[in-house]
N, C-alpha and C. Protein backbone atom coordinates (compact mmCIF):
# COMPACT_ATOMS: atom_id res chain seq x y z
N UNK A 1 2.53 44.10 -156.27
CA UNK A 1 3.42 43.09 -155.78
C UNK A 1 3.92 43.45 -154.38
N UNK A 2 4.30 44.82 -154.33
CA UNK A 2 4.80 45.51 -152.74
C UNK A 2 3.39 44.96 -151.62
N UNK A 3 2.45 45.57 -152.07
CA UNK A 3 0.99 44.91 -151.33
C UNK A 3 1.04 43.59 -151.16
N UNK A 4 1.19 42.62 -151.96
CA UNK A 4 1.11 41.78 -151.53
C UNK A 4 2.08 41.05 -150.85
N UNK A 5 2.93 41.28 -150.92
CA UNK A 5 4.17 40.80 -149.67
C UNK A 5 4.43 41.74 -148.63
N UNK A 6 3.80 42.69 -148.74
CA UNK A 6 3.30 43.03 -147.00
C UNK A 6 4.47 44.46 -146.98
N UNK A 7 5.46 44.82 -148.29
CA UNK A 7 6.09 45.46 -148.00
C UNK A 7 5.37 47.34 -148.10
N UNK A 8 5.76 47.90 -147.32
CA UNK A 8 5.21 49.68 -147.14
C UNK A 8 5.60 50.23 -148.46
N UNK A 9 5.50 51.06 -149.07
CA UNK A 9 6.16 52.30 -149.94
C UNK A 9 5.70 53.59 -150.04
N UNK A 10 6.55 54.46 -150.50
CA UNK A 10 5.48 55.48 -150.70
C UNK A 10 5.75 55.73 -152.28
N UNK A 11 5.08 56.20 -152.84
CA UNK A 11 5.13 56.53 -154.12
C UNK A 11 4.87 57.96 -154.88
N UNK A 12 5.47 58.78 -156.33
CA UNK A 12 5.20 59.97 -156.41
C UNK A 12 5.65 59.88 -157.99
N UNK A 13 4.65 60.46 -159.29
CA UNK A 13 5.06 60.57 -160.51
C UNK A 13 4.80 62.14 -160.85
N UNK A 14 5.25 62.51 -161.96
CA UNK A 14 5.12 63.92 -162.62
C UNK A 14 4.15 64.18 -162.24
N UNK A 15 2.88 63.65 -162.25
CA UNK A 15 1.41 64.16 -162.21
C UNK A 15 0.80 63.85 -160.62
N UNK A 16 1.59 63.85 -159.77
CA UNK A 16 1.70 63.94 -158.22
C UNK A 16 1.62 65.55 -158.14
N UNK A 17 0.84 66.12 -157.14
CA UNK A 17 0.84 67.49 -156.87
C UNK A 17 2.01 67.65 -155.85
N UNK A 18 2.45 69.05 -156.13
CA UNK A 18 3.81 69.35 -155.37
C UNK A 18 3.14 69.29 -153.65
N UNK A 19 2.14 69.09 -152.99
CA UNK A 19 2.23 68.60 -151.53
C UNK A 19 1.77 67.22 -151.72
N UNK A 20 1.56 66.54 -152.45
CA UNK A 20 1.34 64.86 -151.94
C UNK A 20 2.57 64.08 -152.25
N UNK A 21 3.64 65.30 -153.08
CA UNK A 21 5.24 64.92 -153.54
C UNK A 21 5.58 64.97 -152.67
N UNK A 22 5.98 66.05 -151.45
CA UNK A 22 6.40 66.39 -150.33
C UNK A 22 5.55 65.40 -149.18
N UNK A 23 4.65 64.99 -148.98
CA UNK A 23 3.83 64.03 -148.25
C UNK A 23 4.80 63.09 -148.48
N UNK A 24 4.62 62.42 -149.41
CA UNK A 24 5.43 60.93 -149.74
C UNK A 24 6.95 60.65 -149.73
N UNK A 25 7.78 62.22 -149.58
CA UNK A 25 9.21 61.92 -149.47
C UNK A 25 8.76 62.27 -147.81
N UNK A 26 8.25 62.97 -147.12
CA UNK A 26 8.40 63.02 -145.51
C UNK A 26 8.45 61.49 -145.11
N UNK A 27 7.06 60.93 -145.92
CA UNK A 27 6.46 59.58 -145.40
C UNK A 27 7.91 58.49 -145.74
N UNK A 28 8.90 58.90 -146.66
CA UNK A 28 9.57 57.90 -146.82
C UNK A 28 11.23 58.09 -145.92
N UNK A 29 11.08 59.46 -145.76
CA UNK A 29 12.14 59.85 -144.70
C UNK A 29 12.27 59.81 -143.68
N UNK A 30 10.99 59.82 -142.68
CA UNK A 30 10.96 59.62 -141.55
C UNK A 30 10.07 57.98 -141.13
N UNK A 31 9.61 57.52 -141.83
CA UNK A 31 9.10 55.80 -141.63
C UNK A 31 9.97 55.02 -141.85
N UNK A 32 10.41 54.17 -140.51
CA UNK A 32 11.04 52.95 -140.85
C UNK A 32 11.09 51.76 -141.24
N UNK A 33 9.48 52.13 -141.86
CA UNK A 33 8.90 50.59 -142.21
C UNK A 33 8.74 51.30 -143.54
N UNK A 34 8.94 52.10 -143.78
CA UNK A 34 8.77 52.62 -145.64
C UNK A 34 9.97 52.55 -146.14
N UNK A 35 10.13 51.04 -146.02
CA UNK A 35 11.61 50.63 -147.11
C UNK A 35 11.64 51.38 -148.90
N UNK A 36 10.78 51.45 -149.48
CA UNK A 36 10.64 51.33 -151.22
C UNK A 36 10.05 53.04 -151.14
N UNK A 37 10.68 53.63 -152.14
CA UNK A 37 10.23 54.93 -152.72
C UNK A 37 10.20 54.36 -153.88
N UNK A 38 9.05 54.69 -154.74
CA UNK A 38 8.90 54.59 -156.48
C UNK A 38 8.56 56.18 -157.41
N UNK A 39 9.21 56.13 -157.94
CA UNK A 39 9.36 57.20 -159.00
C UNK A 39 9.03 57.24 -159.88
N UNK A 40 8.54 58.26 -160.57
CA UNK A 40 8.55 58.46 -162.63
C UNK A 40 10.14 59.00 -162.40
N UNK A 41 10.55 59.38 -163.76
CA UNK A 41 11.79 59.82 -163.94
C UNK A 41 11.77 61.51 -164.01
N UNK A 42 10.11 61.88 -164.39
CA UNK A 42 9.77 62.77 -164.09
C UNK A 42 9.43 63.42 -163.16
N UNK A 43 8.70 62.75 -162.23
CA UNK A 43 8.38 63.25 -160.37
C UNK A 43 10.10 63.18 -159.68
N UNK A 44 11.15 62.62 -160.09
CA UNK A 44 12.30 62.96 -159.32
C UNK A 44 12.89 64.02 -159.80
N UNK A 45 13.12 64.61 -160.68
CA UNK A 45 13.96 66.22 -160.72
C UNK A 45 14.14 66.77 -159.46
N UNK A 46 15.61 66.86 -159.35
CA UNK A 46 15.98 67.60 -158.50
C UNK A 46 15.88 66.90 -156.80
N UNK A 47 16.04 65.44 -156.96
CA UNK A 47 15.23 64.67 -156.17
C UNK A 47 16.87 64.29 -155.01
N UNK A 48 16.68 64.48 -153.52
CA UNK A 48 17.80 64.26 -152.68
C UNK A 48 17.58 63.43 -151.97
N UNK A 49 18.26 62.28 -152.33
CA UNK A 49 18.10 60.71 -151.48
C UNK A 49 19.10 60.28 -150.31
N UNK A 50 19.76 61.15 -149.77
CA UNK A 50 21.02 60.70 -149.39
C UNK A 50 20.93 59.72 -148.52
N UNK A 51 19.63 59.73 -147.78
CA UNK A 51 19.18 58.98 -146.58
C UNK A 51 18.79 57.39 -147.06
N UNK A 52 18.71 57.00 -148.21
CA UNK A 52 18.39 55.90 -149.19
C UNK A 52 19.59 54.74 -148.85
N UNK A 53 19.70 53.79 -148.91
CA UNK A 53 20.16 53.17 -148.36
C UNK A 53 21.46 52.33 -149.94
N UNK A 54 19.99 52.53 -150.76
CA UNK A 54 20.04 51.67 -152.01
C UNK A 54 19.19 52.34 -153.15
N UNK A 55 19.64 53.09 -154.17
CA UNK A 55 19.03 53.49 -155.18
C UNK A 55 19.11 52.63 -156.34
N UNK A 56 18.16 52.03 -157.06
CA UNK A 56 17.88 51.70 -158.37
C UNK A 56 17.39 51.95 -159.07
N UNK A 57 17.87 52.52 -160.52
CA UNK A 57 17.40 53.21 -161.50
C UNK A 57 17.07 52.26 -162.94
N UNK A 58 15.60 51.83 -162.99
CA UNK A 58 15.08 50.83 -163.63
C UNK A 58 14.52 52.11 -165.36
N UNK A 59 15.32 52.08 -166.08
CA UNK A 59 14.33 53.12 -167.45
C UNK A 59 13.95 52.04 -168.23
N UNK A 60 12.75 52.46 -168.30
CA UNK A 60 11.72 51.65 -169.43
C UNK A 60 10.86 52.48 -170.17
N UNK A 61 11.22 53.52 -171.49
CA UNK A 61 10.10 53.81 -171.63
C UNK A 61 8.89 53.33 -172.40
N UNK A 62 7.63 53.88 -172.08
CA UNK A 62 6.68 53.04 -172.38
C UNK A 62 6.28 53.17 -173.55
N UNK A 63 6.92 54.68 -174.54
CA UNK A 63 6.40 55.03 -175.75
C UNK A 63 7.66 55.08 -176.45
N UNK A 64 7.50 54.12 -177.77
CA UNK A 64 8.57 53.81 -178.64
C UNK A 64 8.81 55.59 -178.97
N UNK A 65 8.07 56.55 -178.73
CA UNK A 65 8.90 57.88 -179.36
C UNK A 65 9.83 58.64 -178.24
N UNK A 66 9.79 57.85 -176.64
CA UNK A 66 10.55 58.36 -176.06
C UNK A 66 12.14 57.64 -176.24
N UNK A 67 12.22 56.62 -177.03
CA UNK A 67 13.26 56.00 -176.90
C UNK A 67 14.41 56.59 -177.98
């Protein structure tokens, strides 16, 4: 949906390697056209947004045994 309305993001889940994690928070810290960071709940631990403008925390999990 971001693709198709033309908007940038960068993105990073648990199973992101710790430099394409660090890639994608540089890419979202220093780009001013990289409005949207997307998360697992797992790839953020320990995660420092201060520079974020607007955080939203959407939980859905996908497996009735995490609920």
């Amino acid at each position: 949906m971001l693709d198709y309305a033309g908007i940038n993001y960068a993105m990073f889940t648990g199973k992101t390697s710790p430099s394409k994690r660090n890639e994608a928070l540089k890419t979202f810290k220093t780009h001013d056209d990289v409005r949207v960071l997307i998360l697992s709940s797992v790839g953020g631990a320990g995660l420092n947004l201060h520079q974020a403008q607007f955080v939203i925390f959407v939980v859905s999990p996908l497996v009735h045994s995490v609920i």
